[in-house]
C-alpha atoms as a PDB file:
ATOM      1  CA  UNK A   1     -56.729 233.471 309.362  1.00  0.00           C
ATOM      2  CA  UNK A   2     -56.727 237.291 307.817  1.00  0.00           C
ATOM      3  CA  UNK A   3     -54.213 237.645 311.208  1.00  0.00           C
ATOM      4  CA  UNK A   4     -51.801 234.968 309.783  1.00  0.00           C
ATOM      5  CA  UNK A   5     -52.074 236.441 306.267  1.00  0.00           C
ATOM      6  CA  UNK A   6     -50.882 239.502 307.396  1.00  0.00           C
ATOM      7  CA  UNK A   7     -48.003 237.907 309.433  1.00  0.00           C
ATOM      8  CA  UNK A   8     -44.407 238.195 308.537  1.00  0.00           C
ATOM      9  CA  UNK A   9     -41.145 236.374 309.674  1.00  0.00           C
ATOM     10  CA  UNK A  10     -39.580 240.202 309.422  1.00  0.00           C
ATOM     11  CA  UNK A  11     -42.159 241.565 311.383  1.00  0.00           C
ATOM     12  CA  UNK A  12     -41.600 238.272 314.202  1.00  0.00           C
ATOM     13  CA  UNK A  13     -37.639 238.890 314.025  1.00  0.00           C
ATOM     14  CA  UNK A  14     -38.031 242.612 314.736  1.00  0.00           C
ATOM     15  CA  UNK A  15     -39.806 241.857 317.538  1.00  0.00           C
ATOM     16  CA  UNK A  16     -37.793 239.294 318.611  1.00  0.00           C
ATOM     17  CA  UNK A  17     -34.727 241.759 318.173  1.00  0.00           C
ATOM     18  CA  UNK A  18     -36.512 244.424 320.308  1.00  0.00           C
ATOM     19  CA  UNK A  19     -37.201 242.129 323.522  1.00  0.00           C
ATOM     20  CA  UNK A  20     -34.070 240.904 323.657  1.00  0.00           C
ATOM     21  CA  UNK A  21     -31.920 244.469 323.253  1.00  0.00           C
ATOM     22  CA  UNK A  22     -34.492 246.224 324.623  1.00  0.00           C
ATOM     23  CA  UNK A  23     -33.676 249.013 322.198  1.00  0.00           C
ATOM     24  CA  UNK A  24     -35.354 249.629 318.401  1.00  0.00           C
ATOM     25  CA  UNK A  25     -31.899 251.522 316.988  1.00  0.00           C
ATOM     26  CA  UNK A  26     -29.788 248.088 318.562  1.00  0.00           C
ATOM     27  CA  UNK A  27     -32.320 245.867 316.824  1.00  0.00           C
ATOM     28  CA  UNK A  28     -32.338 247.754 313.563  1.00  0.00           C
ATOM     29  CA  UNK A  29     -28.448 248.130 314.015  1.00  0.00           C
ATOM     30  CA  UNK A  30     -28.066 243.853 314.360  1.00  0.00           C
ATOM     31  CA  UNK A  31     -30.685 243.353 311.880  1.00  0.00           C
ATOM     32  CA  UNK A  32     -29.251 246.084 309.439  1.00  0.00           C
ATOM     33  CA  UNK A  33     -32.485 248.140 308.781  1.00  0.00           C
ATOM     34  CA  UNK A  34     -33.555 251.646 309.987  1.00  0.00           C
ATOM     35  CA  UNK A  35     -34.565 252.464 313.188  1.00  0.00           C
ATOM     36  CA  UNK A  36     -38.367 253.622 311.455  1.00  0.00           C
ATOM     37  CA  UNK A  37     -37.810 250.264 309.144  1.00  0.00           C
ATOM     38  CA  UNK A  38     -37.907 248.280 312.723  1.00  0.00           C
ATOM     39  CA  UNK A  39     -40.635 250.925 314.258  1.00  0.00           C
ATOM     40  CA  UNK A  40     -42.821 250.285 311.015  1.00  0.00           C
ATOM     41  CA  UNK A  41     -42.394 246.292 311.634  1.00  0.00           C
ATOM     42  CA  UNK A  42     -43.851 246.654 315.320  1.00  0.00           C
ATOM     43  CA  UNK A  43     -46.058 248.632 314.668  1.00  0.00           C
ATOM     44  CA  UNK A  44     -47.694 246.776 311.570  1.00  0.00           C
ATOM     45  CA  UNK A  45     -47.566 243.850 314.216  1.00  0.00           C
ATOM     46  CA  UNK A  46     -49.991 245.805 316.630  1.00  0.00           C
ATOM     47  CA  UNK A  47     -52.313 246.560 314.162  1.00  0.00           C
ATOM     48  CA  UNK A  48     -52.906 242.960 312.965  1.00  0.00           C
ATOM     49  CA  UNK A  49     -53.599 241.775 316.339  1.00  0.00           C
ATOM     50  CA  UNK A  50     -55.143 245.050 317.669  1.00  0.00           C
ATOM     51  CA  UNK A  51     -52.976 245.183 321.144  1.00  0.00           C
ATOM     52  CA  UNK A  52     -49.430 246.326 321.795  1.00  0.00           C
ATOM     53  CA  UNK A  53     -46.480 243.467 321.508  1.00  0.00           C
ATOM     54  CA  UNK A  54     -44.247 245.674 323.232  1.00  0.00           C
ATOM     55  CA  UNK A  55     -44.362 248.183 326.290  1.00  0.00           C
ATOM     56  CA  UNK A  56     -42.026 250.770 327.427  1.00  0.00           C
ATOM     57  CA  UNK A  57     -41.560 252.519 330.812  1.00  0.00           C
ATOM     58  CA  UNK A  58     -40.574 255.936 330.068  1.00  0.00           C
ATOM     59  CA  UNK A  59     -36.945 255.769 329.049  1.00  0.00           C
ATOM     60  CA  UNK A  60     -36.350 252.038 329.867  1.00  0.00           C
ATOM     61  CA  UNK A  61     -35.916 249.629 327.661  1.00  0.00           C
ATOM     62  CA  UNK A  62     -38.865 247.966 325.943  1.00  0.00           C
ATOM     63  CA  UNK A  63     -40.059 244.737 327.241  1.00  0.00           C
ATOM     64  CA  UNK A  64     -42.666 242.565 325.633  1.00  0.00           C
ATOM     65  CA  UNK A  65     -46.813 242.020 327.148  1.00  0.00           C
ATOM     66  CA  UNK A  66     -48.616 239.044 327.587  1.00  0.00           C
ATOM     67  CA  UNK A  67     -49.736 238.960 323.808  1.00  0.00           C
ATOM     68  CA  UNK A  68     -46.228 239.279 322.997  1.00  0.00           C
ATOM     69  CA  UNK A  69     -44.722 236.773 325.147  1.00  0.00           C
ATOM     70  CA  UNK A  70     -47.143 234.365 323.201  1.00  0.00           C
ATOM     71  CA  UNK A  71     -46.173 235.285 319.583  1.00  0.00           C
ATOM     72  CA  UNK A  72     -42.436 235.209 320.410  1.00  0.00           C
ATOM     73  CA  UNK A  73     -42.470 231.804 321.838  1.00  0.00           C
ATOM     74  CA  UNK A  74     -44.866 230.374 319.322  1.00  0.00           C
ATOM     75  CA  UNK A  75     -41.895 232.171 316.776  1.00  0.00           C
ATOM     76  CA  UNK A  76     -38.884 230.689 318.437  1.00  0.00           C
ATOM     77  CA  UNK A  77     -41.165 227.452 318.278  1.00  0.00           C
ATOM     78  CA  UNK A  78     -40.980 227.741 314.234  1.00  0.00           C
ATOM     79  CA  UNK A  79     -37.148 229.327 313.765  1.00  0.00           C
ATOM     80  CA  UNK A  80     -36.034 225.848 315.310  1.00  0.00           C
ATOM     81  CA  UNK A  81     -38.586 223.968 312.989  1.00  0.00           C
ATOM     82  CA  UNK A  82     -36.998 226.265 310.266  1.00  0.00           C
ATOM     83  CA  UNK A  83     -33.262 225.694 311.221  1.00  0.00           C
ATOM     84  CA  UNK A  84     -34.260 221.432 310.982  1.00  0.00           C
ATOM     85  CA  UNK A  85     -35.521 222.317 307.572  1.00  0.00           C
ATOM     86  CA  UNK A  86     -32.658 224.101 306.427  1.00  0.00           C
ATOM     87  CA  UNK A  87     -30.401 221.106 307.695  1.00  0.00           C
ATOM     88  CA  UNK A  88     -32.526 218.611 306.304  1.00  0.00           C
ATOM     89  CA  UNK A  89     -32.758 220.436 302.929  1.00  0.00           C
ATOM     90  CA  UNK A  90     -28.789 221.196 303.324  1.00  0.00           C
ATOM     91  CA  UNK A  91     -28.776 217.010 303.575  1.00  0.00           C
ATOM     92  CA  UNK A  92     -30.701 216.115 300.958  1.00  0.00           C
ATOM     93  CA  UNK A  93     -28.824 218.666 298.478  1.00  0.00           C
ATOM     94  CA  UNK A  94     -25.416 216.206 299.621  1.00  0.00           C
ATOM     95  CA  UNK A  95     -27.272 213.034 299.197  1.00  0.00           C
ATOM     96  CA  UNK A  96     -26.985 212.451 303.211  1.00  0.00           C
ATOM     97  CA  UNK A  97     -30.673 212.005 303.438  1.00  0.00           C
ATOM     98  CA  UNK A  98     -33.164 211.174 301.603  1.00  0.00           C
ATOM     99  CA  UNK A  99     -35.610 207.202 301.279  1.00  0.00           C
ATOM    100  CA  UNK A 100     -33.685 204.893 299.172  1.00  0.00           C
ATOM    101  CA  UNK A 101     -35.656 201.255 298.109  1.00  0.00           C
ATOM    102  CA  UNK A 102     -32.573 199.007 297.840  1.00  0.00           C
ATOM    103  CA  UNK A 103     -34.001 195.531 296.288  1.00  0.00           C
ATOM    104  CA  UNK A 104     -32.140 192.430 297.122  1.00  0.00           C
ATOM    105  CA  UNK A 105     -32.680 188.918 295.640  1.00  0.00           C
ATOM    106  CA  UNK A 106     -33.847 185.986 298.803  1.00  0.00           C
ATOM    107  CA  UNK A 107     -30.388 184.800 298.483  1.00  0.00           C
ATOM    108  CA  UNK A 108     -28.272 187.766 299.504  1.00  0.00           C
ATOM    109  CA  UNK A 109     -31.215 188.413 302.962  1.00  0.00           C
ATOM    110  CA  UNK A 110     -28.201 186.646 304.871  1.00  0.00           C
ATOM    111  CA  UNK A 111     -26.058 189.525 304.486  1.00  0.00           C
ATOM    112  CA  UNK A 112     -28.489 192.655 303.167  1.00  0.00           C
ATOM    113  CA  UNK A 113     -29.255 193.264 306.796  1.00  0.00           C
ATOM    114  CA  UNK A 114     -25.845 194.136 308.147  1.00  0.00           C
ATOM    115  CA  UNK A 115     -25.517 196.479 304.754  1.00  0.00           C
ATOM    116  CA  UNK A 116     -28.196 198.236 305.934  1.00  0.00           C
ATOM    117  CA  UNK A 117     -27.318 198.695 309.675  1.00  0.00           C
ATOM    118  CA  UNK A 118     -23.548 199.681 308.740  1.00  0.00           C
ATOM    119  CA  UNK A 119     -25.397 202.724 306.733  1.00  0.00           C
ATOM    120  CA  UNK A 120     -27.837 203.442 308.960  1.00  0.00           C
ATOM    121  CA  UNK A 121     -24.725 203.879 311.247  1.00  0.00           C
ATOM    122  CA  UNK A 122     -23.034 205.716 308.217  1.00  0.00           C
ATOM    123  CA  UNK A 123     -25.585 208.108 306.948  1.00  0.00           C
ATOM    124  CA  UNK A 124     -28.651 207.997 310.158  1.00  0.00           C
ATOM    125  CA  UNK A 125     -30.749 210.827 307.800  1.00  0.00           C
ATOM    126  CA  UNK A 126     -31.259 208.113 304.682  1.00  0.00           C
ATOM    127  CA  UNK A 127     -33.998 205.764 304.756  1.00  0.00           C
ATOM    128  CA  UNK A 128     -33.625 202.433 303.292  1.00  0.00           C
ATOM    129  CA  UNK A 129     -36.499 200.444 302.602  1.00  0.00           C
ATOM    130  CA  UNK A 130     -35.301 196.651 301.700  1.00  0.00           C
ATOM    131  CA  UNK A 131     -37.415 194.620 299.378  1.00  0.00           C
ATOM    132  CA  UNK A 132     -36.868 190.880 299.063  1.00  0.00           C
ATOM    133  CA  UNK A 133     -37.483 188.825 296.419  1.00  0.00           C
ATOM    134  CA  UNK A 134     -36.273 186.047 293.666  1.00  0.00           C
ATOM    135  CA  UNK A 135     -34.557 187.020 290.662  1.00  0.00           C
ATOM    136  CA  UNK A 136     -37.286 187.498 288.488  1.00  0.00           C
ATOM    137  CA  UNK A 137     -39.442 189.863 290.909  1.00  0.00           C
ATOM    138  CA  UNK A 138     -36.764 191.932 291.418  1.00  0.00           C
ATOM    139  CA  UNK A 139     -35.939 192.046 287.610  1.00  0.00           C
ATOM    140  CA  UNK A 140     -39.574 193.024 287.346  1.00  0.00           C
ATOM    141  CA  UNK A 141     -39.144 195.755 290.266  1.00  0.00           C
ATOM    142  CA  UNK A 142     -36.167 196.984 288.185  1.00  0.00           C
ATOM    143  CA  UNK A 143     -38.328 197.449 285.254  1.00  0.00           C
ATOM    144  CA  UNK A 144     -41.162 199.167 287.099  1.00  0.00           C
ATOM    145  CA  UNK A 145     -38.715 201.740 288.407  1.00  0.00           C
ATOM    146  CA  UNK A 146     -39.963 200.780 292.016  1.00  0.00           C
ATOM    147  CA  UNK A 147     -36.198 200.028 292.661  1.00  0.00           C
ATOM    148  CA  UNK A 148     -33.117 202.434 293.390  1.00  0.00           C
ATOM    149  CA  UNK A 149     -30.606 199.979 293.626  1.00  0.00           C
ATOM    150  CA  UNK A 150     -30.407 196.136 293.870  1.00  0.00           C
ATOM    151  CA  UNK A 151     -28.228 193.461 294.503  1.00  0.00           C
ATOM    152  CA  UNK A 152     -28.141 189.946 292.601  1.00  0.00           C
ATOM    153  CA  UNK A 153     -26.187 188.106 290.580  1.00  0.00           C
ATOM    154  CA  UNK A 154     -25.876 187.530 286.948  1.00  0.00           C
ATOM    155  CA  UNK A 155     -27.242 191.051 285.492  1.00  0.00           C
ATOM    156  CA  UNK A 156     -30.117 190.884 283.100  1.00  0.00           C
ATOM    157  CA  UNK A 157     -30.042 191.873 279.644  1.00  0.00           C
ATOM    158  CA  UNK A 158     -32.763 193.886 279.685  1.00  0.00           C
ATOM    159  CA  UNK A 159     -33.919 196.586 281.594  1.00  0.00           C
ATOM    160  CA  UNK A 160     -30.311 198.340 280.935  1.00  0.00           C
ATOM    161  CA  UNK A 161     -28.695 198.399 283.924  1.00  0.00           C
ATOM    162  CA  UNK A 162     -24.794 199.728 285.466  1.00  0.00           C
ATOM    163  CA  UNK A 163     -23.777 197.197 287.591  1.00  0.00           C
ATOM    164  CA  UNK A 164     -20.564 196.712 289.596  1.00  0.00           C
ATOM    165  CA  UNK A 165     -18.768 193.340 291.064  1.00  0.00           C
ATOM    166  CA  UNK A 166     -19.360 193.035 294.614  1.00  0.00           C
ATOM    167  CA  UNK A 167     -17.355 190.140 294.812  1.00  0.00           C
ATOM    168  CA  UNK A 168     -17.763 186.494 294.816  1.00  0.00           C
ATOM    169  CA  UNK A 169     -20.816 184.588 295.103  1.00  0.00           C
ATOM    170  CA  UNK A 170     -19.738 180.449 295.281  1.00  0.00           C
ATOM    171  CA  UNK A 171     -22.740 177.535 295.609  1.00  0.00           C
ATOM    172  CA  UNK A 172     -22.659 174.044 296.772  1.00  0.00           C
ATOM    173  CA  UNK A 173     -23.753 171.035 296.916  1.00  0.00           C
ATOM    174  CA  UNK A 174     -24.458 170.011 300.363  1.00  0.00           C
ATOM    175  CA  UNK A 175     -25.815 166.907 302.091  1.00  0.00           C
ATOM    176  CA  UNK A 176     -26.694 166.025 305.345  1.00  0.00           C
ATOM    177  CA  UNK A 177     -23.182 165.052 307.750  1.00  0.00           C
ATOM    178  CA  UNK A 178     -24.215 161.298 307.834  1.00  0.00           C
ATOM    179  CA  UNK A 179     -24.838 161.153 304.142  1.00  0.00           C
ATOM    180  CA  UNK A 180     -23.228 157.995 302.578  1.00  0.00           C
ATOM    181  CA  UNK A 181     -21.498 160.890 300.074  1.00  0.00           C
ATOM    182  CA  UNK A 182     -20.671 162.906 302.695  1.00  0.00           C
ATOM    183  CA  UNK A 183     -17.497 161.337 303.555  1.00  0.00           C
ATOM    184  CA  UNK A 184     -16.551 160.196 299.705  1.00  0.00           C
ATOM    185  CA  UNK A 185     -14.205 161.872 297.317  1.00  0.00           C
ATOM    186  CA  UNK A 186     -14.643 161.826 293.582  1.00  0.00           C
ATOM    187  CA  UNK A 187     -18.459 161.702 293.657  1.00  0.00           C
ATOM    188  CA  UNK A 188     -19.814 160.184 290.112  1.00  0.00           C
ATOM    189  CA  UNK A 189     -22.808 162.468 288.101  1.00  0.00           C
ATOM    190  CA  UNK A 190     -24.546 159.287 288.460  1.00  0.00           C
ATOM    191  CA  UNK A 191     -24.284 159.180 292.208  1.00  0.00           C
ATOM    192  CA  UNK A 192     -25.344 162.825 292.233  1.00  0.00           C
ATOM    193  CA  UNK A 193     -28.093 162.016 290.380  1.00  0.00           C
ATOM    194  CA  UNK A 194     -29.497 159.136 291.870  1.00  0.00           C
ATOM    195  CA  UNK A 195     -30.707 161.057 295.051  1.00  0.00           C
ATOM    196  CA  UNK A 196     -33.533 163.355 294.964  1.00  0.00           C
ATOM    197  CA  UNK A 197     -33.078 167.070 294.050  1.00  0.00           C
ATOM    198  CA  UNK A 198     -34.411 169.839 296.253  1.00  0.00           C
ATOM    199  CA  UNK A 199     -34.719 172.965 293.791  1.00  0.00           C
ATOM    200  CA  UNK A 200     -36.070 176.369 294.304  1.00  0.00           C
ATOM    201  CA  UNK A 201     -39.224 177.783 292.431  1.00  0.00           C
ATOM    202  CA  UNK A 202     -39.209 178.757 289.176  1.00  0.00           C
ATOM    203  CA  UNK A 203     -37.804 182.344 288.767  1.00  0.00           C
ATOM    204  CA  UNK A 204     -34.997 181.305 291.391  1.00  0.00           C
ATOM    205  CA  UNK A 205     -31.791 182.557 290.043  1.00  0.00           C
ATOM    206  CA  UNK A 206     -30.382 179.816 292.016  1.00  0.00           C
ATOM    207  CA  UNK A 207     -32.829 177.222 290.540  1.00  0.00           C
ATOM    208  CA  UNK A 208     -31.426 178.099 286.924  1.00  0.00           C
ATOM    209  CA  UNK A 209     -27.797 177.828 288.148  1.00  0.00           C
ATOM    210  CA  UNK A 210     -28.667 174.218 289.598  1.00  0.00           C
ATOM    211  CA  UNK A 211     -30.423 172.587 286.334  1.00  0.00           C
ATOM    212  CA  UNK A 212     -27.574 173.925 284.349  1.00  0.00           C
ATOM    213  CA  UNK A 213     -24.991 172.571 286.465  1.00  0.00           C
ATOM    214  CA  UNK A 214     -26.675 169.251 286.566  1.00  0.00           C
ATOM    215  CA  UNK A 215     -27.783 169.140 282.837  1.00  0.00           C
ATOM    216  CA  UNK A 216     -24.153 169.326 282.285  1.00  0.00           C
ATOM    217  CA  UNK A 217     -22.717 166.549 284.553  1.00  0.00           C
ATOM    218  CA  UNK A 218     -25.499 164.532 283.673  1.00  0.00           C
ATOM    219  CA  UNK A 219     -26.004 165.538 279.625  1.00  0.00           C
ATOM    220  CA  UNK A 220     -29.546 165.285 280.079  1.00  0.00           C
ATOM    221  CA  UNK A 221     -29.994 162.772 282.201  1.00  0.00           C
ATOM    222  CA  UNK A 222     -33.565 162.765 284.880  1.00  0.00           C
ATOM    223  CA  UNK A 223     -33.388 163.042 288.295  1.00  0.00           C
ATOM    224  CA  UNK A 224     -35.709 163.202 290.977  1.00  0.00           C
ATOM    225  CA  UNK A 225     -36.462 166.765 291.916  1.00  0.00           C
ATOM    226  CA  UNK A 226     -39.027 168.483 294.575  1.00  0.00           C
ATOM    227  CA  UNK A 227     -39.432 171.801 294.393  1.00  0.00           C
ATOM    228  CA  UNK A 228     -39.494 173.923 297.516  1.00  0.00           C
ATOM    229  CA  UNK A 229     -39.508 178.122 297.908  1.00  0.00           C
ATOM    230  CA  UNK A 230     -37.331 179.296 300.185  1.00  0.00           C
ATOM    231  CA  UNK A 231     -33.721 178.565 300.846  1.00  0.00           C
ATOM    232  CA  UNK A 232     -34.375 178.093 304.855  1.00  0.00           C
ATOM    233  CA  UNK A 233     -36.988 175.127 303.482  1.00  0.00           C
ATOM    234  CA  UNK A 234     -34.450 173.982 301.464  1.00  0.00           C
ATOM    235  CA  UNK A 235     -31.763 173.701 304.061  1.00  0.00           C
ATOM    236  CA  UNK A 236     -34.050 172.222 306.644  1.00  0.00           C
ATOM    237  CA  UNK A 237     -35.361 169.327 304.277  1.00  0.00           C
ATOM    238  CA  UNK A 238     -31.631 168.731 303.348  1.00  0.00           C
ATOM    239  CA  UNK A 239     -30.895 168.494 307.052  1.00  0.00           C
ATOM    240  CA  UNK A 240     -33.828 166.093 307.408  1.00  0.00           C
ATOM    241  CA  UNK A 241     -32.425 164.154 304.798  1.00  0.00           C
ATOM    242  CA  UNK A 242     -34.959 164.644 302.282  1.00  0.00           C
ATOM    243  CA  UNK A 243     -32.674 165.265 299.691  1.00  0.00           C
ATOM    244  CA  UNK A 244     -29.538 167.264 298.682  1.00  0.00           C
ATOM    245  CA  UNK A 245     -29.317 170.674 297.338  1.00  0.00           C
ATOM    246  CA  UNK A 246     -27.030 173.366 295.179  1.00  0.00           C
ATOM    247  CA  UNK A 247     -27.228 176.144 297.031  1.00  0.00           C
ATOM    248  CA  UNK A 248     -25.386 179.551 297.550  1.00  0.00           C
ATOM    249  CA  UNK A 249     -22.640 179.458 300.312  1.00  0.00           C
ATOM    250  CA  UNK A 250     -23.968 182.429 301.689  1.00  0.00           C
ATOM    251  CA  UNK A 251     -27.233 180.965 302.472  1.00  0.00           C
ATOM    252  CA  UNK A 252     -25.851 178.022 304.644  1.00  0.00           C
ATOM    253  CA  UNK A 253     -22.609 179.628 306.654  1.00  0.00           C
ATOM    254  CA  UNK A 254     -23.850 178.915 309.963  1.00  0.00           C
ATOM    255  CA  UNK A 255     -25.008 175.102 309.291  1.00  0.00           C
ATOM    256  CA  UNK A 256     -21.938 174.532 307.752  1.00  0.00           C
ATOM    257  CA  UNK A 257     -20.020 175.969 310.562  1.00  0.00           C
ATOM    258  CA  UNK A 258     -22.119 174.440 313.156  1.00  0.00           C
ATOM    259  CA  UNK A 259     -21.795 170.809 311.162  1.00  0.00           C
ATOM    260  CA  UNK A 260     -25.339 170.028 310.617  1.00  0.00           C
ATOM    261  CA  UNK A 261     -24.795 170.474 307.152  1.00  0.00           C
ATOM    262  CA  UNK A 262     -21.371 169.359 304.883  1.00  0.00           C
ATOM    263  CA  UNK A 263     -20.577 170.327 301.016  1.00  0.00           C
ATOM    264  CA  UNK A 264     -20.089 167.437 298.658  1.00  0.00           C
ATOM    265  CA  UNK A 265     -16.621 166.589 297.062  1.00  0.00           C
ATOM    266  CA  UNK A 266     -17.707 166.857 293.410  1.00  0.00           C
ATOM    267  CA  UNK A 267     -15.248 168.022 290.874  1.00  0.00           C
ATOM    268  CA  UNK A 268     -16.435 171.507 288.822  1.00  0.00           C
ATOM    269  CA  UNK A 269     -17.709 172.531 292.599  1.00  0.00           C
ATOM    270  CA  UNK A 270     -17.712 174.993 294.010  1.00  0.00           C
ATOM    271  CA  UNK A 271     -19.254 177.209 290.942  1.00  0.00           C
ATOM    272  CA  UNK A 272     -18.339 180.874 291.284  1.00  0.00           C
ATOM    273  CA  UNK A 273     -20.300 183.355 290.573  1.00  0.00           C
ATOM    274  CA  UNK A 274     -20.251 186.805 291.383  1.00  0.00           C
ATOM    275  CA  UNK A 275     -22.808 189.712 292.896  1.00  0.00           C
ATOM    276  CA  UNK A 276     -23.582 193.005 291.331  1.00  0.00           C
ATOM    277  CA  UNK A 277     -24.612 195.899 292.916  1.00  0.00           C
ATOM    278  CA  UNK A 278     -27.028 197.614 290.076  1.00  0.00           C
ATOM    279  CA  UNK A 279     -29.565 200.478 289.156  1.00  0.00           C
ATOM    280  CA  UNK A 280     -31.298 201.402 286.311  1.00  0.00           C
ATOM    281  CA  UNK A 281     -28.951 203.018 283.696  1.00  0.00           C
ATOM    282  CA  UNK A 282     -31.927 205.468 281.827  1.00  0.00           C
ATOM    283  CA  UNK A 283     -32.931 206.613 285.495  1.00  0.00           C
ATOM    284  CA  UNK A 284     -30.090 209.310 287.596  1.00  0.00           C
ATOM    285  CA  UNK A 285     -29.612 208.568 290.798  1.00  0.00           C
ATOM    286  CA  UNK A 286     -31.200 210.474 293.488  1.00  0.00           C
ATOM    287  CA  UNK A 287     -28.365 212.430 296.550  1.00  0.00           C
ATOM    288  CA  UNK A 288     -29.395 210.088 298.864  1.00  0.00           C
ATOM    289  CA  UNK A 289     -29.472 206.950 295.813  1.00  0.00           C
ATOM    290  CA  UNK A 290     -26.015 207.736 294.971  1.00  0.00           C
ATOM    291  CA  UNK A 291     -24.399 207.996 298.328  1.00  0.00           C
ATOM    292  CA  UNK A 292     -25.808 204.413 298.830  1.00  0.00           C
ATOM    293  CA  UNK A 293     -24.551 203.504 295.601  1.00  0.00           C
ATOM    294  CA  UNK A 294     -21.007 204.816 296.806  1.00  0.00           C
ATOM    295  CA  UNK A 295     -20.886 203.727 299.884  1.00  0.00           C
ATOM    296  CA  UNK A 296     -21.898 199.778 299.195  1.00  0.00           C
ATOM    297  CA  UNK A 297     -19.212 199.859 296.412  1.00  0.00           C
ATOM    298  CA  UNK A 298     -16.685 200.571 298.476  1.00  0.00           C
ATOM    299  CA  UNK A 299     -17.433 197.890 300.871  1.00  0.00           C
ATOM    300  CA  UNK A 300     -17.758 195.921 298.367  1.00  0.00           C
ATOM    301  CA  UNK A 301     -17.248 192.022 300.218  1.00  0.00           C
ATOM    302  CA  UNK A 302     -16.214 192.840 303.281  1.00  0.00           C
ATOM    303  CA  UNK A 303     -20.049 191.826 304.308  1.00  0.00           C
ATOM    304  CA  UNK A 304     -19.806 188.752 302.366  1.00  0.00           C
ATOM    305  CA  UNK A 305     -18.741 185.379 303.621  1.00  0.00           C
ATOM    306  CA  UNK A 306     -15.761 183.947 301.873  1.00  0.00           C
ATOM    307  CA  UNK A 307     -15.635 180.059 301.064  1.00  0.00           C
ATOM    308  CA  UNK A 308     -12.829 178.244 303.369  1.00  0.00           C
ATOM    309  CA  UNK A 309      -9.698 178.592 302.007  1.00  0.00           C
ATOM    310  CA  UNK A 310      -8.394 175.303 300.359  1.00  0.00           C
ATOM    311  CA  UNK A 311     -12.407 174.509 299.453  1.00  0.00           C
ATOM    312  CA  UNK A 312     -11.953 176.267 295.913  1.00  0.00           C
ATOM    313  CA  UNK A 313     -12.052 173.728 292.980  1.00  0.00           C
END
């Protein structure tokens, strides 16, 4: 260990310098030192490890020994683990790289996943760790500072927050395709509320946006309700035909698409919302935070699904 205390990267370059011009004035020439600066390198280099890193036949050139030959490739060994510092330091400085924890409420999992392979494409050196959750866990995450960035919907009032539009967020109401309101026009409140309500856990932002909606149609009025946690639970009960739902358009594309599930004709619908993209505004961005940051806002909803034209209310 005394060895190692006593070794220098000036002392390995010199000797790398010398092995490879075979000269101690070329070395100290390309490294811009004196020929006895170089000389006084080597020779503090023998002296740590008591045996000669260099040997010289008369007037030749100098070539390295055995001991040598070890300490310059376990140098060349670190100068490459050096240079992949540098770059990765380099990186970091320009935000390219870096671990950013981008939190995402359960509603937006549909499309968080091809966010994070079009940066992963877009910036391979940056790290992001995705953390799903409802509305009011990832408020909470927001609060704890365990989040860099997260996507949702309506901001919060509290923690402060900057938040941009990402673009339009609609919801649904949506019924199985052999539903007796499937195929109706000018659905009634009263016929809405007569079937049985599958809602999302408390804390849902899409829960709250449902008993609003049908507080208002129905001024009060009781319905039926069951109360389920996930959005895929959701849409497979609805498909059943346990019930029907309002639900975010992004959650249900590819049943909608596919036919097993149809939206409900009901005036007010759809209800368009928006989502943010948002960070904590008392906390600065990290490089790596902030390219994120940049590079989802620019995107903005080209990774959203839009409602079918002619659908809008």
């Amino acid at each position: 260990m005394r060895r190692l205390a006593s070794l220098t990267l000036k002392q390995l370059r010199a000797l790398e310098a010398v092995e490879r011009t075979g000269s101690i004035s070329r070395a100290a020439e390309e490294l811009g030192l004196t020929a006895p600066a170089v000389h006084s390198q080597l020779k503090a280099l023998d002296h740590t490890f008591g045996c000669a890193m260099l040997s010289r036949d008369g007037a030749g050139p100098f070539i390295v020994t055995a001991e040598g030959a070890v300490l310059l490739h376990a140098y060349e060994r670190a100068d490459a683990g050096f240079r992949i510092a540098l770059r990765r330091i380099d990186a970091l400085q320009k935000g390219l790289a870096g671990t950013v924890v981008l939190g995402v409420v359960s509603t937006g999992k549909y499309f968080a996943p091809g966010i994070v392979a079009r940066l992963r494409k877009s910036c391979p050196e940056i790290e992001i760790l995705l953390q799903i959750g409802n509305r009011d866990s990832i408020i909470g995450a927001l609060q704890d500072g365990a989040l860099d960035l997260a996507i949702m919907g309506r901001p919060p009032r509290v923690p402060a927050l900057e938040a941009i539009s990402l673009g339009d967020h609609p919801h649904g109401l949506i019924a199985p395709p052999d539903h007796p309101l499937a195929a109706k026009r000018d659905i009634t409140p009263d016929e809405v509320l007569n079937e049985i309500i599958l809602m999302r856990e408390q804390g849902s932002g899409t829960r709250i946006l449902a008993t609003r909606f049908l507080d208002r149609i129905g001024e009060g009025k009781p319905y039926e309700r069951s109360e389920m946690g996930t959005n895929e639970t959701i849409k497979q009960a609805v498909i059943a035909g346990l019930g029907i739902a309002l639900i975010s358009y992004h959650t249900v594309v590819e049943e909608l698409r596919s036919g097993r599930l149809v939206t409900l004709d009901l005036p007010g619908l759809p209800i368009m919302r928006h989502w943010f993209l948002l960070h904590p505004a008392d906390a600065p961005l990290s490089g790596a935070a902030r390219t994120v940051w940049e590079f989802i806002a620019a995107e903005r909803d080209s990774f959203l699904p839009r409602w079918p034209a002619g659908h809008v209310a």
